[in-house]
Protein backbone atom coordinates (compact mmCIF):
# COMPACT_ATOMS: atom_id res chain seq x y z
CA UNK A 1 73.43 89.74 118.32
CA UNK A 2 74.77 86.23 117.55
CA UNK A 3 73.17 86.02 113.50
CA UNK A 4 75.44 83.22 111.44
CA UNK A 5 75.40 82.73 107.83
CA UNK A 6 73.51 80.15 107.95
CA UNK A 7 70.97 81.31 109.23
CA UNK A 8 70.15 83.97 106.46
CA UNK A 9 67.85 82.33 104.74
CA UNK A 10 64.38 83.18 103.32
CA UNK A 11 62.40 82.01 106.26
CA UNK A 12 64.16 84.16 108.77
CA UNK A 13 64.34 87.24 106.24
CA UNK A 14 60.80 86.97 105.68
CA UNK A 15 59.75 89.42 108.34
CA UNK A 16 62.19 92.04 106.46
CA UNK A 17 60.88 91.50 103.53
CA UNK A 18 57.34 91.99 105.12
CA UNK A 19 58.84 95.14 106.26
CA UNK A 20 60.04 96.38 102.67
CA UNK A 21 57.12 95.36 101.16
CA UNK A 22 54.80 97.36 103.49
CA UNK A 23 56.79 100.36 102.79
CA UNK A 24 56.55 100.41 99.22
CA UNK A 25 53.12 100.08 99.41
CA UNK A 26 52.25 102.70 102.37
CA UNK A 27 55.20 105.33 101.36
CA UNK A 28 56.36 104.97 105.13
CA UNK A 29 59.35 103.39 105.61
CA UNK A 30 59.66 100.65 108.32
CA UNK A 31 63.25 100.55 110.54
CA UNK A 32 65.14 98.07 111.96
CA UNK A 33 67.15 98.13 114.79
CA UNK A 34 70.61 96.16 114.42
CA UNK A 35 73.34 94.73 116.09
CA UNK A 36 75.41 91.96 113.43
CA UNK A 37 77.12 93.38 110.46
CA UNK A 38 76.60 89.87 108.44
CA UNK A 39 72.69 90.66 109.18
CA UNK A 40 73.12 94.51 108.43
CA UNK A 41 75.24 93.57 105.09
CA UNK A 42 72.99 91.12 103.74
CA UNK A 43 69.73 93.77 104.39
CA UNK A 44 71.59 96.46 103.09
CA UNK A 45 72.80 94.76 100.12
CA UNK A 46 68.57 93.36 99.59
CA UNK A 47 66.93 96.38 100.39
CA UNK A 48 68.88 99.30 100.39
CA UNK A 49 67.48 102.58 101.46
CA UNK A 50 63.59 100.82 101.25
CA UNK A 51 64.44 100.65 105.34
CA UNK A 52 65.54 102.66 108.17
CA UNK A 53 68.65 101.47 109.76
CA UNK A 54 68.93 102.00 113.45
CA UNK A 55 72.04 100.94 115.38
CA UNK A 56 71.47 98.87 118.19
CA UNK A 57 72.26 100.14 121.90
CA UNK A 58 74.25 97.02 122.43
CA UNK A 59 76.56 97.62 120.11
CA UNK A 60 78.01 100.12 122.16
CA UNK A 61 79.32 97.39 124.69
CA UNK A 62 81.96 94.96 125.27
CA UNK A 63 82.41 91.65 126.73
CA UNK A 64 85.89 92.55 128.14
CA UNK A 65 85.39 96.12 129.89
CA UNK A 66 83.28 98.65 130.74
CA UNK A 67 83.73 101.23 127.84
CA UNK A 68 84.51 104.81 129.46
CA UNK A 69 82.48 107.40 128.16
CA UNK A 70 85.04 108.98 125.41
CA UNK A 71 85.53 105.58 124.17
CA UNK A 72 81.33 105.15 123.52
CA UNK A 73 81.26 108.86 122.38
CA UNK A 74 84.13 108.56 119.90
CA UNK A 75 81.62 105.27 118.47
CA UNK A 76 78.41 107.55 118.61
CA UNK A 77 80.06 109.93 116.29
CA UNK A 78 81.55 106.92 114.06
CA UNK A 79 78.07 105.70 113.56
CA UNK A 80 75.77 108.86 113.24
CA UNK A 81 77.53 108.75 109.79
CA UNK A 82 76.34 105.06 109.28
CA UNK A 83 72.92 105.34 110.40
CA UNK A 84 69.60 107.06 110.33
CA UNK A 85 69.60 106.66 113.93
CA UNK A 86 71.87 105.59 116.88
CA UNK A 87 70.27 104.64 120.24
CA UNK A 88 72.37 105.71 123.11
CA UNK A 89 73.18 102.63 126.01
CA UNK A 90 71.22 102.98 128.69
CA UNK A 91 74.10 104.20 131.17
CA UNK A 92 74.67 106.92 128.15
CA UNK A 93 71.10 107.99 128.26
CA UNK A 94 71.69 109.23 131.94
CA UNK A 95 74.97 111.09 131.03
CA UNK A 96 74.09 114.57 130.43
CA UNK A 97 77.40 116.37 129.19
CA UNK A 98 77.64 112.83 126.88
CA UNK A 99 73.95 113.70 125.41
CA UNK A 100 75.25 117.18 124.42
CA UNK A 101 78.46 116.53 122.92
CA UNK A 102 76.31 114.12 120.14
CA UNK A 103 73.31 116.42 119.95
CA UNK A 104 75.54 119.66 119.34
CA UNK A 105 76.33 117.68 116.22
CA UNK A 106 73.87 115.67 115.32
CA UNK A 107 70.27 115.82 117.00
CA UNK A 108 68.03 114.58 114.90
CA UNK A 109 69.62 110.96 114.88
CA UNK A 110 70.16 110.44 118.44
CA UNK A 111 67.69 108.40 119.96
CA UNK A 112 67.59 108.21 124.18
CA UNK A 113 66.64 105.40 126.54
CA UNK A 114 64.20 107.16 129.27
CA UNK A 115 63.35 104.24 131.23
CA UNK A 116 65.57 100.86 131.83
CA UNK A 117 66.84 97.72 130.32
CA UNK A 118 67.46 93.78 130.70
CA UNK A 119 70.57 91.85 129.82
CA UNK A 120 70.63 92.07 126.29
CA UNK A 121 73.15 88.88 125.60
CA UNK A 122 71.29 86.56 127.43
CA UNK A 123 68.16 87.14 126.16
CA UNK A 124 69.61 87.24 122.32
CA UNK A 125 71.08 83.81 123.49
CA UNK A 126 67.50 82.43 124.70
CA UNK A 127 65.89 83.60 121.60
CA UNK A 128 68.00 81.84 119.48
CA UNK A 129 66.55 78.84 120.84
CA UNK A 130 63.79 76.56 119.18
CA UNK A 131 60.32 76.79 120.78
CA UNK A 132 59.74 73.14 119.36
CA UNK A 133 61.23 71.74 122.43
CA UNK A 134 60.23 74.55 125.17
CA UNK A 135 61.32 73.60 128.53
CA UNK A 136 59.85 76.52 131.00
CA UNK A 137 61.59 74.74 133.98
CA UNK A 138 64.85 74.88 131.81
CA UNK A 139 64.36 78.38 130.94
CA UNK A 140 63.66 79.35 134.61
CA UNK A 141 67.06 77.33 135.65
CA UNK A 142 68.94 79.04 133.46
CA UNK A 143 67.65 82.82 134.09
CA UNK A 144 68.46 82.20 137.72
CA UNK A 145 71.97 80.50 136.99
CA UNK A 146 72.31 83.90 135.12
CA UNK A 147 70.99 86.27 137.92
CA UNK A 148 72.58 84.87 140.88
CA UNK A 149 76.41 85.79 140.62
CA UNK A 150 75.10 89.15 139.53
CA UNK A 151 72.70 89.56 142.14
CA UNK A 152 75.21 92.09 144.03
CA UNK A 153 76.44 93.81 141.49
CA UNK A 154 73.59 94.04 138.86
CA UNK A 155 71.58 97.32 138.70
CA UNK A 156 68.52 95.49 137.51
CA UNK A 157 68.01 93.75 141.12
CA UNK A 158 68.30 97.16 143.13
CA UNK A 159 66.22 98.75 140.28
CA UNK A 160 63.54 96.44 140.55
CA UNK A 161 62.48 97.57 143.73
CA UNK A 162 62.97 101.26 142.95
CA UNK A 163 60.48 103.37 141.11
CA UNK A 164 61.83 104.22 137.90
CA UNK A 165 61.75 108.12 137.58
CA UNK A 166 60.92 108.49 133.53
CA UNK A 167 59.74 112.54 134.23
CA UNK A 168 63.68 113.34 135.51
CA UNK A 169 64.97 111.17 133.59
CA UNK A 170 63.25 112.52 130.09
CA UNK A 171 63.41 116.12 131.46
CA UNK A 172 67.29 115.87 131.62
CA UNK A 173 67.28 114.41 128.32
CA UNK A 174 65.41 117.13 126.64
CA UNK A 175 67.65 119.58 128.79
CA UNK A 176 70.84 117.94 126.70
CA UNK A 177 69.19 118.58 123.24
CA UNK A 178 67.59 114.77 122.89
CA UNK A 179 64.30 115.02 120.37
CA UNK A 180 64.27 110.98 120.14
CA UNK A 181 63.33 108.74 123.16
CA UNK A 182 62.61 104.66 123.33
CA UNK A 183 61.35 103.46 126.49
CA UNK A 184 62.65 100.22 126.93
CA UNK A 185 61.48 96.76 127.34
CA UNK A 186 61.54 95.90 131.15
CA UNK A 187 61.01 98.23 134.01
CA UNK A 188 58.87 101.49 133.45
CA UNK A 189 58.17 100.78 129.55
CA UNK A 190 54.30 101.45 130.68
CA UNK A 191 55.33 104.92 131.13
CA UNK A 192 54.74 106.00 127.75
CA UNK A 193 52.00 108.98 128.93
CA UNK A 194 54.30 110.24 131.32
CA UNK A 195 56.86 110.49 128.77
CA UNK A 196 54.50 112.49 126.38
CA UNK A 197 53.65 114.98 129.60
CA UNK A 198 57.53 115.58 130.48
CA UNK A 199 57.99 116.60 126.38
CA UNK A 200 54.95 118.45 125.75
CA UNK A 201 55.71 120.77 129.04
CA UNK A 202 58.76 121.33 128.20
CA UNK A 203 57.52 122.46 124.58
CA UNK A 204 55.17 124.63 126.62
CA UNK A 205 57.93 126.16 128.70
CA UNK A 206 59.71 127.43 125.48
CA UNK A 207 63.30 125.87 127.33
């Protein structure tokens, strides 16, 4: 999230490049998901259409509020003309009538979250730091500094005692017209052959 100008230099570009260069050479083009126009710009403006540009889930958030679901829909739309795919937020991903207002009109980009996620800002903060002075206890202090004025309010705590239910969640999904899913870092992501199950039945089914 939090990419300066400085920081776009060869040595941090040089997994992109990777990327590119692996393209051109298999004929299968390698995405990236992003979330900082300077970053998107400057990859754009290098690579052009070598890549797949995906827009980030987090971009459909704000520091401020918590955006209603016209004002994320009305973004959705905005970017599906941007990008060669747009990954729903995870509250979005559960919001049926949302899924099929963006997959009446464009299916084929929209890509669905079928599990659960972690706090995005934070961890972009922590991975912005160096690794040349690690400090586990440090890192510890500060994920719990994090986690405890959220621990009553956060739907990561209550979730991480609840199974996560990827089959209803994915079978809703295809219900509302979704053809892309992502499982998630965190919770559930080592649900990826229950996932396959959910689609393929519902291929079966003919629904």
């Amino acid at each position: 999230m939090f990419v300066s100008q400085e920081e776009l230099n060869d040595e941090n570009l040089s997994p992109v490049k990777r990327l590119a260069a692996s393209s051109r050479q298999h004929g299968v083009k390698n995405g990236i998901i992003i979330n900082n126009k300077l970053l998107e710009d400057r990859i754009r403006q290098e690579y052009g259409d070598q890549l797949i540009y995906v827009s980030s889930c987090t971009k459909y958030v704000s520091p401020d509020k918590i955006l209603s679901p016209l004002e994320t829909l009305s973004m959705y739309r905005v970017d599906i003309q941007k990008y060669d795919y747009v990954v729903a937020t995870p509250q979005d991903s559960r919001r049926k009538g949302l899924l099929e207002d963006i997959t009446r009109e464009n299916r084929f980009k929209l890509v669905a979250i079928c599990n659960f996620y972690h706090h995005y800002e934070y961890t972009s903060r922590e991975n912005k730091r160096t690794l040349v002075h690690f400090n586990s206890a440090k890192m510890v202090g500060r994920a719990i500094s994090f986690l405890i004025p959220r621990l009553t309010t956060c739907s990561a705590v209550w979730r991480s005692v609840c199974r996560v239910n990827v089959k209803k969640i994915a079978r809703m999904q295809l219900e509302a017209g979704v053809i892309n899913f992502k499982l998630g870092r965190g919770l559930g992501a080592e649900l990826l052959d229950h996932l396959v199950s959910v689609i393929r039945g519902f291929e079966e089914s003919g629904t």
